[in-house]
N, C-alpha and C. Protein backbone atom coordinates (compact mmCIF):
# COMPACT_ATOMS: atom_id res chain seq x y z
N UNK A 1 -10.09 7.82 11.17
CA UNK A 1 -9.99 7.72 9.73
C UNK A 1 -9.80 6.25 9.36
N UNK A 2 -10.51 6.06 8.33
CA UNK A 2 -10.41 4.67 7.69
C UNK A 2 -10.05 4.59 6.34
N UNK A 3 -8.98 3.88 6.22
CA UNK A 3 -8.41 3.55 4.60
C UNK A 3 -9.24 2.52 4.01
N UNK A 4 -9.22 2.79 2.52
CA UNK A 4 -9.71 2.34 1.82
C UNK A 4 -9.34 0.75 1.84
N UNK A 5 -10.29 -0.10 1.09
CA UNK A 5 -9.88 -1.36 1.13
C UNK A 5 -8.81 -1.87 0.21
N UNK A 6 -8.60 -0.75 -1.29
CA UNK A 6 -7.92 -0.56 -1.72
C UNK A 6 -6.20 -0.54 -1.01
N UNK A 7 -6.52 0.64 -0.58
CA UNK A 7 -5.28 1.03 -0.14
C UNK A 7 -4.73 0.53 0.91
N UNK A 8 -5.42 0.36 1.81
CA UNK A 8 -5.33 -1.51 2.64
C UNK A 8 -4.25 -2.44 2.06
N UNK A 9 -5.16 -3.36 0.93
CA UNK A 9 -4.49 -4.23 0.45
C UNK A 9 -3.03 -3.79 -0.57
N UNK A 10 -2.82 -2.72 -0.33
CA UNK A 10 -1.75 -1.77 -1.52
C UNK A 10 -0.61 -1.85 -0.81
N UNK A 11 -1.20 -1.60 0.49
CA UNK A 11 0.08 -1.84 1.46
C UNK A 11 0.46 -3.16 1.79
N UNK A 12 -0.34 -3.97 2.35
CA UNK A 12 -0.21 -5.54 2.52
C UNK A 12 0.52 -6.10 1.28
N UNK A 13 0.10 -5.34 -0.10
CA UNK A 13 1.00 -6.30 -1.13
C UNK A 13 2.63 -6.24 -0.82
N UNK A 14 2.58 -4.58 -0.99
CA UNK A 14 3.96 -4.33 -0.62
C UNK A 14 5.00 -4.57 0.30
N UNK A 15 4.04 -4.94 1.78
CA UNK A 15 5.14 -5.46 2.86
C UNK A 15 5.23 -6.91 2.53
N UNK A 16 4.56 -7.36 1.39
CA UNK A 16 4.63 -8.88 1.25
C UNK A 16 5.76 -9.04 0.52
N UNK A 17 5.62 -8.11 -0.67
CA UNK A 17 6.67 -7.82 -1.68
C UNK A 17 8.42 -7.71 -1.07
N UNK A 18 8.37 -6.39 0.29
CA UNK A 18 9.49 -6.22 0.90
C UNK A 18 10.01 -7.33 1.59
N UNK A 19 9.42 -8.47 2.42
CA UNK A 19 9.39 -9.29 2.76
C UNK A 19 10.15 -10.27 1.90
N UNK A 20 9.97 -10.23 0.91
CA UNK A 20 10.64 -11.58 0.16
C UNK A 20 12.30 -11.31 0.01
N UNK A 21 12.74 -12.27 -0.20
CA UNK A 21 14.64 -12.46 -0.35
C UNK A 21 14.87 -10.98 -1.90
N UNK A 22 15.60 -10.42 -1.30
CA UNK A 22 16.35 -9.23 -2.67
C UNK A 22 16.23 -10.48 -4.05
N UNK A 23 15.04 -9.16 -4.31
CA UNK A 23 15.32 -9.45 -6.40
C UNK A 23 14.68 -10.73 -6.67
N UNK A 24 13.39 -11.51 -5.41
CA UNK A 24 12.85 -12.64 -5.56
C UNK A 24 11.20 -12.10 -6.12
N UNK A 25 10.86 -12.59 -7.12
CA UNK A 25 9.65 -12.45 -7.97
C UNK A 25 8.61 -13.01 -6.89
N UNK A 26 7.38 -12.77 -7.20
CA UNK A 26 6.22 -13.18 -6.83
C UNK A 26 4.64 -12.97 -7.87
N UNK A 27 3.80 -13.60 -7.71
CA UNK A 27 3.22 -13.02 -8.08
C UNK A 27 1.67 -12.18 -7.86
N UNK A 28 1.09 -11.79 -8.40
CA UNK A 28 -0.08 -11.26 -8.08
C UNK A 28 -1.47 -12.50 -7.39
N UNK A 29 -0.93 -13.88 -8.15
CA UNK A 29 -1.85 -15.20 -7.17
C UNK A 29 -1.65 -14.94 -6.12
N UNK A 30 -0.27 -15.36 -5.95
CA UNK A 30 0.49 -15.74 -4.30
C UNK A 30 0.00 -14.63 -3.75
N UNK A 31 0.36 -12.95 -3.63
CA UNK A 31 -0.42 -11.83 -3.06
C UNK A 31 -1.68 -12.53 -2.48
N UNK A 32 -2.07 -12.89 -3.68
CA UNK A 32 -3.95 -13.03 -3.24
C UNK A 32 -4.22 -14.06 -2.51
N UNK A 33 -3.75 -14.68 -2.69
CA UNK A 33 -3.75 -16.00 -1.99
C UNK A 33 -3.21 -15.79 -0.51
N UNK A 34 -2.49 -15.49 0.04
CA UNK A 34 -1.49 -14.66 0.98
C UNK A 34 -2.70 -13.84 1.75
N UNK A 35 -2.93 -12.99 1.11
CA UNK A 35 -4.20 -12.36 1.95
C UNK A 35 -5.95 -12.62 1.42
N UNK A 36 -6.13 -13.50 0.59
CA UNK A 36 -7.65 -13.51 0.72
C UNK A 36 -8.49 -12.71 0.53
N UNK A 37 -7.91 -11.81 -0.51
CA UNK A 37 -9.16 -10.94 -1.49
C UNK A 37 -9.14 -11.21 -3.05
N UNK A 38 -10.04 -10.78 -3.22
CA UNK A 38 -10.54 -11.14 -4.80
C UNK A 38 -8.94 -11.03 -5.94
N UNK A 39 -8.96 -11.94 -7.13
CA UNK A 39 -7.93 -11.51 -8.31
C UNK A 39 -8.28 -10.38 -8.61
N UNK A 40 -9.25 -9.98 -9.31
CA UNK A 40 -9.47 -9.08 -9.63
C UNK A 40 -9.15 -7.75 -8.99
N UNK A 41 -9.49 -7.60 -7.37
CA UNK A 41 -9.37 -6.21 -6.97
C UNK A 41 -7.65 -6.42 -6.71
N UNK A 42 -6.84 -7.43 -6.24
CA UNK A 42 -5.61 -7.42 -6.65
C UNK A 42 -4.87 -7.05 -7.70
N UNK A 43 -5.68 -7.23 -9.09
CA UNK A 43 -5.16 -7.07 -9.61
C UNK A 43 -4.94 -5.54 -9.99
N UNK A 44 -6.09 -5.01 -10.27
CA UNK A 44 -6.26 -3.49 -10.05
C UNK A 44 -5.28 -2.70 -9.25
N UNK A 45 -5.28 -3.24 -8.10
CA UNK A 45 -4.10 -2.63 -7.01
C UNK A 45 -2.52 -2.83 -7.44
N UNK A 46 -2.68 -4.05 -7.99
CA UNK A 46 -0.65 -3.93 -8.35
C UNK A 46 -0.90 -3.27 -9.93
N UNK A 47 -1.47 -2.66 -10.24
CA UNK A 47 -1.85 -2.18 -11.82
C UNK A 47 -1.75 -0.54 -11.30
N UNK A 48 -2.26 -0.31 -10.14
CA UNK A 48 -1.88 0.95 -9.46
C UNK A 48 -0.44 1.32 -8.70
N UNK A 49 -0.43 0.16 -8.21
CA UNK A 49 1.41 0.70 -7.68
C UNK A 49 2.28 0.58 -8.79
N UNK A 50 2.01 -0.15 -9.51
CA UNK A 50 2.52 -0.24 -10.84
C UNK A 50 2.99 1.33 -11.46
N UNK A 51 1.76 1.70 -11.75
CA UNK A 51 1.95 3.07 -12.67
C UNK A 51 2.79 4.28 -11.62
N UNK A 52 2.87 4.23 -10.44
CA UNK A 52 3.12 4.50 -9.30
C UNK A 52 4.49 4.47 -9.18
N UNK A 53 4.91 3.53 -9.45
CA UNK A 53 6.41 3.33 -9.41
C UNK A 53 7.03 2.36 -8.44
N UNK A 54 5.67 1.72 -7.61
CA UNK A 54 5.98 1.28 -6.62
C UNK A 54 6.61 -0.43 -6.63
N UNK A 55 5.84 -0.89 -7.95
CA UNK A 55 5.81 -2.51 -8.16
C UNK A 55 6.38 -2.06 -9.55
N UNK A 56 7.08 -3.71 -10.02
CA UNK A 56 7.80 -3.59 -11.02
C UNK A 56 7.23 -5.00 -11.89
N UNK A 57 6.35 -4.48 -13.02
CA UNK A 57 5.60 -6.29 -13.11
C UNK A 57 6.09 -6.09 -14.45
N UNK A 58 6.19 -7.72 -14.37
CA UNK A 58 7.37 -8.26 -15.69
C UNK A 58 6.65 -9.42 -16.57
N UNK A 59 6.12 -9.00 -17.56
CA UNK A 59 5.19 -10.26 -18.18
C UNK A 59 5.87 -11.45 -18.56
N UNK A 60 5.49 -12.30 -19.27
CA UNK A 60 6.04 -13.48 -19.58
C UNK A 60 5.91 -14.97 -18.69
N UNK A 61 6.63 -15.75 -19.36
CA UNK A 61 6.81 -17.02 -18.61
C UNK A 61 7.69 -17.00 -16.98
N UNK A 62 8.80 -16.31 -17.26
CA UNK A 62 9.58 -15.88 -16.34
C UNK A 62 9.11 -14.36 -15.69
N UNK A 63 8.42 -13.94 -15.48
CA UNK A 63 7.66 -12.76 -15.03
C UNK A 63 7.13 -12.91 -13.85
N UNK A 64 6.65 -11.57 -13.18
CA UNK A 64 5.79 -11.54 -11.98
C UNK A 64 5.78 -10.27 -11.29
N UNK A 65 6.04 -9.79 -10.20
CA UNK A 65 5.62 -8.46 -9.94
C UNK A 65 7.05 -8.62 -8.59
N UNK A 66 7.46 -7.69 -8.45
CA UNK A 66 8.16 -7.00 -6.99
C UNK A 66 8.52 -5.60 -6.81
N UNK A 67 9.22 -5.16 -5.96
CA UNK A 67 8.97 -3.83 -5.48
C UNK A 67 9.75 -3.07 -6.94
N UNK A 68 9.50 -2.21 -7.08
CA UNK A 68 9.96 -1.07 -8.30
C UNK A 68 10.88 -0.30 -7.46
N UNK A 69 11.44 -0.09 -6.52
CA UNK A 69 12.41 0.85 -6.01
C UNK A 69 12.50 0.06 -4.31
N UNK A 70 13.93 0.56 -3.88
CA UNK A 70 14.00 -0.43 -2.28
C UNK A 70 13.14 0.03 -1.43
N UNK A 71 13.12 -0.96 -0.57
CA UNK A 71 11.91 -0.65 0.70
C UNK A 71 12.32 0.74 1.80
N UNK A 72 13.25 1.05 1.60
CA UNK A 72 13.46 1.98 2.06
C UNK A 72 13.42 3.38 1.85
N UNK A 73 13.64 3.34 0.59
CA UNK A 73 12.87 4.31 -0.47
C UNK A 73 11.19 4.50 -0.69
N UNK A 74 10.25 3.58 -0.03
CA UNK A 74 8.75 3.96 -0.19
C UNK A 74 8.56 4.35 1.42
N UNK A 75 8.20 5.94 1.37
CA UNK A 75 7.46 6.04 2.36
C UNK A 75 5.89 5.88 2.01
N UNK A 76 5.85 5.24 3.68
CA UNK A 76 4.03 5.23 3.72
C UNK A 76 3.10 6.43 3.39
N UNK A 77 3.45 7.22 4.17
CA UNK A 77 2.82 8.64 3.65
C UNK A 77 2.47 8.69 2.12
N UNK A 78 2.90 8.87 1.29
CA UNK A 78 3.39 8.92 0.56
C UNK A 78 2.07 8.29 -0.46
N UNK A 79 2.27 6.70 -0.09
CA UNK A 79 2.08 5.72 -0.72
C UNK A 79 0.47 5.60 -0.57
N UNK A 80 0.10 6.01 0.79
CA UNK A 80 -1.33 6.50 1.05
C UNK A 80 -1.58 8.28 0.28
N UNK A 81 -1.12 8.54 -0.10
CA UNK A 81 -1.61 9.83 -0.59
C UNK A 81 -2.40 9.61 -1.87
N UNK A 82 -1.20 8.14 -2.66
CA UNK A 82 -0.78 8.27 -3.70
C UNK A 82 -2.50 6.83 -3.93
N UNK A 83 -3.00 6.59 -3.21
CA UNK A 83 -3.56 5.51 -3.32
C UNK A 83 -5.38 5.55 -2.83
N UNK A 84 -4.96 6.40 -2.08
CA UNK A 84 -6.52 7.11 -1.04
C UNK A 84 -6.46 8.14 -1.83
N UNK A 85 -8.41 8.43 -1.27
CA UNK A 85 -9.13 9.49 -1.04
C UNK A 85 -9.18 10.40 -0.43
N UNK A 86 -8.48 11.34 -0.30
CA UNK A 86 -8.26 12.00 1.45
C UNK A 86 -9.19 12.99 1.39
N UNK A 87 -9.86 13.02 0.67
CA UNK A 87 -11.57 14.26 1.13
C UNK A 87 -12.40 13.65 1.85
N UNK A 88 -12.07 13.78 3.05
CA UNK A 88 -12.80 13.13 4.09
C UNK A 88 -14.97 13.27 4.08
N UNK A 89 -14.93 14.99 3.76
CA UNK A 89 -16.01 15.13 3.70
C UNK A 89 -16.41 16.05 2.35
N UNK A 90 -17.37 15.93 1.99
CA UNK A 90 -17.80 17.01 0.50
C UNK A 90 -17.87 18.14 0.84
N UNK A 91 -16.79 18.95 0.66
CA UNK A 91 -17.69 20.55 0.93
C UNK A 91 -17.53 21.61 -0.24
N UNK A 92 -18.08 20.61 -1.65
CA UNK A 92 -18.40 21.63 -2.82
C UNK A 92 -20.12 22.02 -2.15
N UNK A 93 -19.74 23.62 -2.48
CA UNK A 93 -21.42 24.41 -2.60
C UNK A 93 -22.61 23.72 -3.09
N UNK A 94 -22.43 22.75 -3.76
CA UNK A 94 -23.59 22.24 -4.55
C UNK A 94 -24.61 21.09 -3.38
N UNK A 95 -23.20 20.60 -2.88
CA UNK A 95 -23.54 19.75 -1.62
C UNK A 95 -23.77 20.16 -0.29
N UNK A 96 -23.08 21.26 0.41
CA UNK A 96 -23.84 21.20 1.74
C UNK A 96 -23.46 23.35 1.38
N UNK A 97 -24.26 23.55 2.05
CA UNK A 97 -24.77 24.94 2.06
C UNK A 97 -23.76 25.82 3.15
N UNK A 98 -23.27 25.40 3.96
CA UNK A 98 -22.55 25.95 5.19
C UNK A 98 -21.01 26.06 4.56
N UNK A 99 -20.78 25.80 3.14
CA UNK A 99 -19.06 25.17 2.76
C UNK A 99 -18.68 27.11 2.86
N UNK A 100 -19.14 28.09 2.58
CA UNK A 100 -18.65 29.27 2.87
C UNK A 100 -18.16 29.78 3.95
N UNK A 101 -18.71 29.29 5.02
CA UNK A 101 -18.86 29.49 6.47
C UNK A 101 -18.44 28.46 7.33
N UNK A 102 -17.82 27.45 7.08
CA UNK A 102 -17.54 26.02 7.64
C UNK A 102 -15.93 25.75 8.18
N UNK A 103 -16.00 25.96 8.96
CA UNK A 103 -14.58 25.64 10.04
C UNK A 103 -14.20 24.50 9.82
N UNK A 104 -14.99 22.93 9.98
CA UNK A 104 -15.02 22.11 10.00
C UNK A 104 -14.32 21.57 9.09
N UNK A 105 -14.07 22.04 7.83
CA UNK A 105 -12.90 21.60 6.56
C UNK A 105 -11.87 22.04 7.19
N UNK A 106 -11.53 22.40 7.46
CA UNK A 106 -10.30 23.43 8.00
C UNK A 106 -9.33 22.50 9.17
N UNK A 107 -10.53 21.62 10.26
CA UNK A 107 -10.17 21.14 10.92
C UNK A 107 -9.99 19.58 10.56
N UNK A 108 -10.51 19.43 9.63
CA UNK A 108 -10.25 17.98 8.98
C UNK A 108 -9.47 17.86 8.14
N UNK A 109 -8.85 18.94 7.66
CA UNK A 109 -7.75 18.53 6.76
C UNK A 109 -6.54 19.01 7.52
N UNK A 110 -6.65 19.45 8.64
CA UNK A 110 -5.37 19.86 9.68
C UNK A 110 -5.11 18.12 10.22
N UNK A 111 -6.19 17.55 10.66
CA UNK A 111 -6.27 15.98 11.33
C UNK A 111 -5.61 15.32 10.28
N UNK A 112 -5.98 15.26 8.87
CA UNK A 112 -5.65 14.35 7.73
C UNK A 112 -4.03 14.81 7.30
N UNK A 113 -3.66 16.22 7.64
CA UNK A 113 -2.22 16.35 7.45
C UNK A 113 -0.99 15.77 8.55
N UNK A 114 -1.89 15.44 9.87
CA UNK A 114 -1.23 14.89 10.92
C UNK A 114 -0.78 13.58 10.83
N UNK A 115 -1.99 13.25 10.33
CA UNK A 115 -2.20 11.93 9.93
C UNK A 115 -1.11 11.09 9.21
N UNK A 116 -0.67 12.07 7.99
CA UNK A 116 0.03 11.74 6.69
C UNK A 116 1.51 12.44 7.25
N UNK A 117 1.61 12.84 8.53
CA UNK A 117 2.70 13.38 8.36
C UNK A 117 3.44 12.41 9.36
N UNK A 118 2.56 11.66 10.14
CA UNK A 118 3.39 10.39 10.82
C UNK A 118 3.61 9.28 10.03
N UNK A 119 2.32 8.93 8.96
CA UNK A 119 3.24 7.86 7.88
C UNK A 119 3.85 8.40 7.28
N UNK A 120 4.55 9.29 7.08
CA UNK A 120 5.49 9.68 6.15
C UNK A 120 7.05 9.94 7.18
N UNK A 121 6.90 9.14 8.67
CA UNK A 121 8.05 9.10 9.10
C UNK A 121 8.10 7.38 9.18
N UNK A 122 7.72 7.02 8.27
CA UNK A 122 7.68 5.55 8.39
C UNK A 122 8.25 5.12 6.52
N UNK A 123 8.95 4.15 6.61
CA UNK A 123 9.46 3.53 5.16
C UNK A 123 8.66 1.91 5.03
N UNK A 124 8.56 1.75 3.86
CA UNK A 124 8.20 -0.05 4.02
C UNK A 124 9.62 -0.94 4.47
N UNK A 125 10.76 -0.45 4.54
CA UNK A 125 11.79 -0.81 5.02
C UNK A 125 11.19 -0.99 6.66
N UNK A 126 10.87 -0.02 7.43
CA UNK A 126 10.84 0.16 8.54
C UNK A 126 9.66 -1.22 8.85
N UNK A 127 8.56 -1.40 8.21
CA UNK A 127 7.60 -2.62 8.27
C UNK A 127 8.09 -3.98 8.35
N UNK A 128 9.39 -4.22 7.58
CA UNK A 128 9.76 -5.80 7.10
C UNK A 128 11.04 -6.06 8.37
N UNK A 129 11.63 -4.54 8.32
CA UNK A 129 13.33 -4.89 8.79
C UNK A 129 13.35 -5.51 10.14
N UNK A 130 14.14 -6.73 10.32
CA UNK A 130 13.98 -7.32 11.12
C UNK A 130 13.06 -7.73 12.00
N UNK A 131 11.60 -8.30 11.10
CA UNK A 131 10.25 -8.57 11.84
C UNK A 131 10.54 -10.23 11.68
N UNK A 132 10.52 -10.96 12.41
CA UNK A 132 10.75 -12.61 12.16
C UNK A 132 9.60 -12.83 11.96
N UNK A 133 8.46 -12.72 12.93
CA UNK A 133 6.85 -13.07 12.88
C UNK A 133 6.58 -12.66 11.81
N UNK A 134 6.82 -11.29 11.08
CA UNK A 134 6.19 -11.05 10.16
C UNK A 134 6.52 -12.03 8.68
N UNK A 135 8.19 -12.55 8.50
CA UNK A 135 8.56 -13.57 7.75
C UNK A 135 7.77 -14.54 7.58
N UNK A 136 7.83 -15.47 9.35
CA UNK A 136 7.08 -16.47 9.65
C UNK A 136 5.88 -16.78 8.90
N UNK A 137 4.91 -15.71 9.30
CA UNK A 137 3.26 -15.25 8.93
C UNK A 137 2.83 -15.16 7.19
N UNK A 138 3.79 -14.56 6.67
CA UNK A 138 3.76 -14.52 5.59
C UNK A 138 4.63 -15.33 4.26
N UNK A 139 5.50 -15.65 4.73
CA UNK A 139 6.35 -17.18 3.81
C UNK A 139 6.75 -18.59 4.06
N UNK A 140 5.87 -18.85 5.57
CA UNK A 140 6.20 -20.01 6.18
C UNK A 140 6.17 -21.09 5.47
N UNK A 141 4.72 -20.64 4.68
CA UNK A 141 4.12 -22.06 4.52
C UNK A 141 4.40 -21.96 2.59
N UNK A 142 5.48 -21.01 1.84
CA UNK A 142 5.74 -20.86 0.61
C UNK A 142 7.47 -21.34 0.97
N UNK A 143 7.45 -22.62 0.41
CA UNK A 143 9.19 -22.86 0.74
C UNK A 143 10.12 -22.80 -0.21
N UNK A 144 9.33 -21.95 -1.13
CA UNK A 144 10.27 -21.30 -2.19
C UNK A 144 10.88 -19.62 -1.84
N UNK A 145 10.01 -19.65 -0.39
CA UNK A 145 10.34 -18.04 -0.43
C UNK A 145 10.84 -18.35 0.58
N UNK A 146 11.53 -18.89 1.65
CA UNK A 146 11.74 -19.22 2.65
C UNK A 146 13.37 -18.48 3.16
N UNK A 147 14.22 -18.90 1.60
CA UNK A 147 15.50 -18.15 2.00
C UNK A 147 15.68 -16.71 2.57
N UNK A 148 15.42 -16.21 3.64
CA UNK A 148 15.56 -15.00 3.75
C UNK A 148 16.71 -14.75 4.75
């Protein structure tokens, strides 16, 4: 199974987000900049964790985006449910002819519940907490974010 590019970068914002010092702003540039995809589809994505509950974005001069609830409180599971596609394959009648008779849904959404049921023993807490490399990698070279 392959996640979306979306939901990819949904997560990457967020361990970027967990990553930073308690209650330190960032914003949707730095994200992008940080990982090297478009403003635009960034922006879309924290506009989705947003409504989500996941990011907490604060307009203004003094504004910017960080996590909407602690890192320990977002499970992954969860956060991929909430962000992906999980119909792996089409099996409305209109599209494949066998959807009456077809095992094969049956067994792909047993795989896709397995799937979601190991990120959902995982927190974004569990991603950041005590990763140094991962600090390193991601605020080395921002020495405003450095206090951690």
């Amino acid at each position: 199974m392959q996640l979306t590019s979306f939901t990819d970068y949904g997560l990457r914002a967020l361990i970027f987000m967990a990553a930073l010092p308690s209650g330190k702003m960032t914003s949707i540039t730095e994200v992008t900049e940080t990982y090297g995809v478009s403003r635009n589809h960034m922006v879309k994505i924290i506009n989705q964790l947003s409504r989500d509950g996941y990011v907490m974005a604060i307009r203004g001069k003094n504004g910017g985006i960080r996590l909407g609830k602690p890192a320990s409180e977002i499970i992954i599971g969860q956060v991929v449910r909430d962000l992906e596609p999980l119909q792996l394959v089409n099996c409305h009648s209109d599209f494949c002819h066998i959807t009456p008779a077809c095992r094969l849904k049956n067994a792909l959404n047993e795989a896709v519940q397995s799937f979601l049921a190991v990120l959902d023993s995982y927190t974004l807490a569990d991603m950041v907490e005590n990763n140094q490399p991962l600090y390193q990698l991601l605020l080395s070279e921002k020495p405003s974010l450095r206090n951690r």
